[in-house]
Protein backbone atom coordinates (compact mmCIF):
# COMPACT_ATOMS: atom_id res chain seq x y z
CA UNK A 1 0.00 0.00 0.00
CA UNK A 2 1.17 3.68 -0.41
CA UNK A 3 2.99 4.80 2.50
CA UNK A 4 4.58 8.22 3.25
CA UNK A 5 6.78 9.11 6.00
CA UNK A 6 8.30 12.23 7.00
CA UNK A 7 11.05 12.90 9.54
CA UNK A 8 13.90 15.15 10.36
CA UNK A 9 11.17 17.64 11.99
CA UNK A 10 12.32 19.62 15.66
CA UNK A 11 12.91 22.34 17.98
CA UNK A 12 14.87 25.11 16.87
CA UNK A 13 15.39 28.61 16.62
CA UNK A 14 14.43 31.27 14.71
CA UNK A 15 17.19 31.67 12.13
CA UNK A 16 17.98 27.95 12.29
CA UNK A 17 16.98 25.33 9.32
CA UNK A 18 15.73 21.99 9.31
CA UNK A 19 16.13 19.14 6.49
CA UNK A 20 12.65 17.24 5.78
CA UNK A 21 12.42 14.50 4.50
CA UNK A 22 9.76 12.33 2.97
CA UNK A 23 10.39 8.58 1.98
CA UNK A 24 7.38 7.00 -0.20
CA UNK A 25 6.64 3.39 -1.00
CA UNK A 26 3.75 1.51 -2.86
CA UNK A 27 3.58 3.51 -6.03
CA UNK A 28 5.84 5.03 -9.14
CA UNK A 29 7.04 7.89 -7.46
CA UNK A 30 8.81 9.00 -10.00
CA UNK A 31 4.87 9.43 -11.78
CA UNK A 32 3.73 11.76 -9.61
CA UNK A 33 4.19 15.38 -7.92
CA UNK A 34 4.79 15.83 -4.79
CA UNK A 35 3.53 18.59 -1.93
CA UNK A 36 4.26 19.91 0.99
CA UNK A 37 1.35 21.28 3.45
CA UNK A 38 1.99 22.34 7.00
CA UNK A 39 -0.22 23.04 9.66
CA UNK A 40 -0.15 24.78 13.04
CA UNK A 41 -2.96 24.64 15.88
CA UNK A 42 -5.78 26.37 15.46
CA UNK A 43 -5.22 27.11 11.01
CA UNK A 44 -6.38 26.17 7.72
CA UNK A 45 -3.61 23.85 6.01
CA UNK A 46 -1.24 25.61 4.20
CA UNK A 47 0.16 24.79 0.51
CA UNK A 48 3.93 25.25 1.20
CA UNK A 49 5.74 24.37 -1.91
CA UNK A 50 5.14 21.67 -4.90
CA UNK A 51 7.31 20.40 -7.18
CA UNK A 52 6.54 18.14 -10.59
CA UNK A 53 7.27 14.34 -11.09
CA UNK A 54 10.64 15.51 -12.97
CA UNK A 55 11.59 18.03 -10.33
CA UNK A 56 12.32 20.52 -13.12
CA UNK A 57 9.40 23.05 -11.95
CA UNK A 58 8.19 24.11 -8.07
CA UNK A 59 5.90 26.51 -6.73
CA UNK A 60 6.33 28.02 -3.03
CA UNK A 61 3.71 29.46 -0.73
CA UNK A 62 4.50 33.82 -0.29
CA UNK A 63 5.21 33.35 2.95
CA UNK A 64 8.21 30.46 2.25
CA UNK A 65 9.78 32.22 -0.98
CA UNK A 66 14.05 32.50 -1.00
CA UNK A 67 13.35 30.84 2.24
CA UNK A 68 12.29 27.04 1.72
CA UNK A 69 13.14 24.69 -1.01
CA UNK A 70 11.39 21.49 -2.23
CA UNK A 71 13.17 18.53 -3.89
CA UNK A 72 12.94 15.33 -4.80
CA UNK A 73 15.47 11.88 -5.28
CA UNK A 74 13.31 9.66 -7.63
CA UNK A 75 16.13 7.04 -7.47
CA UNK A 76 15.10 7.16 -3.72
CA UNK A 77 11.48 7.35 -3.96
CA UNK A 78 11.92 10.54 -1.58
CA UNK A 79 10.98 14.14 -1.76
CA UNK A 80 12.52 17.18 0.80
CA UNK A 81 12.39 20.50 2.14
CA UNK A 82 14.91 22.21 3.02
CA UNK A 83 13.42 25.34 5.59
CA UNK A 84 15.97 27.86 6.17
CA UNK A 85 15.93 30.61 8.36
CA UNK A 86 13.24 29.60 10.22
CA UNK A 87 10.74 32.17 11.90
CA UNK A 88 8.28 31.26 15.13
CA UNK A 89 5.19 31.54 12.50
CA UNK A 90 6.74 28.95 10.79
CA UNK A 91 5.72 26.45 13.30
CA UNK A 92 3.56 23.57 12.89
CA UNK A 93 3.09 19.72 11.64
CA UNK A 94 4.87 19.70 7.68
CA UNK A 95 2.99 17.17 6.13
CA UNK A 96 3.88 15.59 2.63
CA UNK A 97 1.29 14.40 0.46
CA UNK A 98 0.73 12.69 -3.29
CA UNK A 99 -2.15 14.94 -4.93
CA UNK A 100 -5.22 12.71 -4.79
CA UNK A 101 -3.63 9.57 -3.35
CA UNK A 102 -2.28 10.30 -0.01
CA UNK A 103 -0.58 12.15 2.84
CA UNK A 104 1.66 11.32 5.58
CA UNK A 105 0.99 11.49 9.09
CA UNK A 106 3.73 14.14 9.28
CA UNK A 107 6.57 15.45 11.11
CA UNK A 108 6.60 18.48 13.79
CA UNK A 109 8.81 21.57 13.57
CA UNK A 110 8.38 23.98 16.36
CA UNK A 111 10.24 27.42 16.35
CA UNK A 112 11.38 29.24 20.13
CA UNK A 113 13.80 30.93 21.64
């Protein structure tokens, strides 16, 4: 079955960056695009970046732009985000998901001084 799984998620502070990463099984990743939502207490999800099945095109969320970047490894079946210079609004569960297949349970990035 399809299975996503994110780590690499933490505590950290603002100005500090975090690697995520998302390792798939149970499908032809290299077939699909790839997402990353996040979600904090209390908020809508959020669209934070996309990227195609080729990784040759990706779209970022205003609020992420020149800060976060999305990737993928299709010889790894595993798609990233690299979040630099983290802010405190930045906070919340990053989720990665296959448009209209699945989503992972996520992995938790909290921002404090």
């Amino acid at each position: 079955q399809v299975q996503l799984v994110e780590s690499g998620g933490g505590q950290v502070q603002p100005g500090e960056s975090l690697r995520l990463s998302c390792v798939t099984s149970g499908f032809t990743f290299s077939s699909y695009a790839m997402n990353w939502y996040r979600q904090a207490p209390g908020e809508k999800r959020e669209l934070v970046a996309a990227i195609t099945s080729a990784g040759d095109q990706s779209i970022y969320a205003d609020s992420v732009k020149g800060r976060f970047t999305i990737s993928r490894d299709n010889a790894k079946s595993t798609a990233y985000l690299q979040v630099n210079n983290l802010k405190p609004e930045d906070a919340a569960v990053y989720l990665c998901d296959v448009p209209g297949m699945s989503r992972g349970q996520g992995t938790q990035v909290t921002v404090s001084s």
